[in-house]
Protein backbone atom coordinates (compact mmCIF):
# COMPACT_ATOMS: atom_id res chain seq x y z
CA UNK A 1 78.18 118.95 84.67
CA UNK A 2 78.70 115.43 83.41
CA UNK A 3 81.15 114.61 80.64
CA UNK A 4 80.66 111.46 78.43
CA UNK A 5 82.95 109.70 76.37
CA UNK A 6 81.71 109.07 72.42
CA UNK A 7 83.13 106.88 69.79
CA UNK A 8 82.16 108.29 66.18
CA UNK A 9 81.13 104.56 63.98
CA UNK A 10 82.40 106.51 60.74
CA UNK A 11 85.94 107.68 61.77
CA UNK A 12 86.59 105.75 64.75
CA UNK A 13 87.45 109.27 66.74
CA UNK A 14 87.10 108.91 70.31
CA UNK A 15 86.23 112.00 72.01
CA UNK A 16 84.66 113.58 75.21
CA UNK A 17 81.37 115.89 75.20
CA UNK A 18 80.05 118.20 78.00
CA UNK A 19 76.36 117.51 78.32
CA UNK A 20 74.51 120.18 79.69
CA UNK A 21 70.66 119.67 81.05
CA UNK A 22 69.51 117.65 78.35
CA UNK A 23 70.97 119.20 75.23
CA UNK A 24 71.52 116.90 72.44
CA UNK A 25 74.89 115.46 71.32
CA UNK A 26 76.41 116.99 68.79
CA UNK A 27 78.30 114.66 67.04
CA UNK A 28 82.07 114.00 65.80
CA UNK A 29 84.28 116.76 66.43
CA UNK A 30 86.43 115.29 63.19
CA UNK A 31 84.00 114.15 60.65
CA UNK A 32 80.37 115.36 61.84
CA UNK A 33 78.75 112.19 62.01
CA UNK A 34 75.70 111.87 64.48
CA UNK A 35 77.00 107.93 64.19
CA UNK A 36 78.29 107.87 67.85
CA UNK A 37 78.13 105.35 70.67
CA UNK A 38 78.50 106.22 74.21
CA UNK A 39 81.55 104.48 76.05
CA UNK A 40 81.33 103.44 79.37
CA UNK A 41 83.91 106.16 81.70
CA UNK A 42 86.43 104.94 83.23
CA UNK A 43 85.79 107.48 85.92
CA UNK A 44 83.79 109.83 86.47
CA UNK A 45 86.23 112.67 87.87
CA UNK A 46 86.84 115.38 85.87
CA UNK A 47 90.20 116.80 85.49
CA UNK A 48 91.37 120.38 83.95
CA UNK A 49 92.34 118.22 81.15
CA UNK A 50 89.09 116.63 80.10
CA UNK A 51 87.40 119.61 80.61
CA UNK A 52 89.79 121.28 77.83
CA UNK A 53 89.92 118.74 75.85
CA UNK A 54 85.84 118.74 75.70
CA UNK A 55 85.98 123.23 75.57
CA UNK A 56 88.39 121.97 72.37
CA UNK A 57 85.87 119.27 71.10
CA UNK A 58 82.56 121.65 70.74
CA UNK A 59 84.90 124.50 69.73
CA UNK A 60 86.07 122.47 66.25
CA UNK A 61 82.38 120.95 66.24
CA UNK A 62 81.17 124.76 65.77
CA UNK A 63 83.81 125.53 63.41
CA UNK A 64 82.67 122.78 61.30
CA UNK A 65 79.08 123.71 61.72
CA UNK A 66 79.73 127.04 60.69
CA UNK A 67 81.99 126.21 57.56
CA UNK A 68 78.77 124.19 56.66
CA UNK A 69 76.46 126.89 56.63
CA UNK A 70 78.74 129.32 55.10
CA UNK A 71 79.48 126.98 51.99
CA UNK A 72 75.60 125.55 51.80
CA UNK A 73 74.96 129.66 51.75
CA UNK A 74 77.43 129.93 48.58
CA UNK A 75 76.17 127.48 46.93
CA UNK A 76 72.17 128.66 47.35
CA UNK A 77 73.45 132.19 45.82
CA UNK A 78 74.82 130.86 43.11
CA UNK A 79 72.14 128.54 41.93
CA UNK A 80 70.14 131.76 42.58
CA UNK A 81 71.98 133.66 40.65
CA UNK A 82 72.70 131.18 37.68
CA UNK A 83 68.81 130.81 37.81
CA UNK A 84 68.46 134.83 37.42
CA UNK A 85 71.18 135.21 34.77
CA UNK A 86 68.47 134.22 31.69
């Protein structure tokens, strides 16, 4: 399974994402941007390391995600419930 190397054009975070088939990046890890560019590798071995560091990556990259969602979802109940309250 190939890793790439990213570079996110917002926050300047450099991190590594596991690409499986052809699922989408994801983005930043730290800020969410989709603004990434692909580096070039240095090499294309992958070591325990990388692969952690990319299992750490996606983990914080669903975190965010999910922190997202929950505090879009507050904010939708309350504007439906401040709408209901007359």
């Amino acid at each position: 399974m190939p890793i790439f190397e990213y570079r996110c054009s917002a926050c300047g975070d450099e991190f590594e994402q596991l690409v499986l088939n052809s699922s989408p990046v994801t983005g930043c890890a730290s800020c969410g941007s989709e603004d990434i560019e692909k580096m070039m590798s240095i090499s294309s071995v992958s070591s325990e390391q990388v692969r952690s560091r990319a299992t750490r990556d996606i983990r914080a990259r669903n975190r965010a995600l999910r922190k997202d969602h929950a505090h879009e979802e507050v904010k939708r109940i309350d504007a439906h419930a401040r709408d209901h309250d007359h």
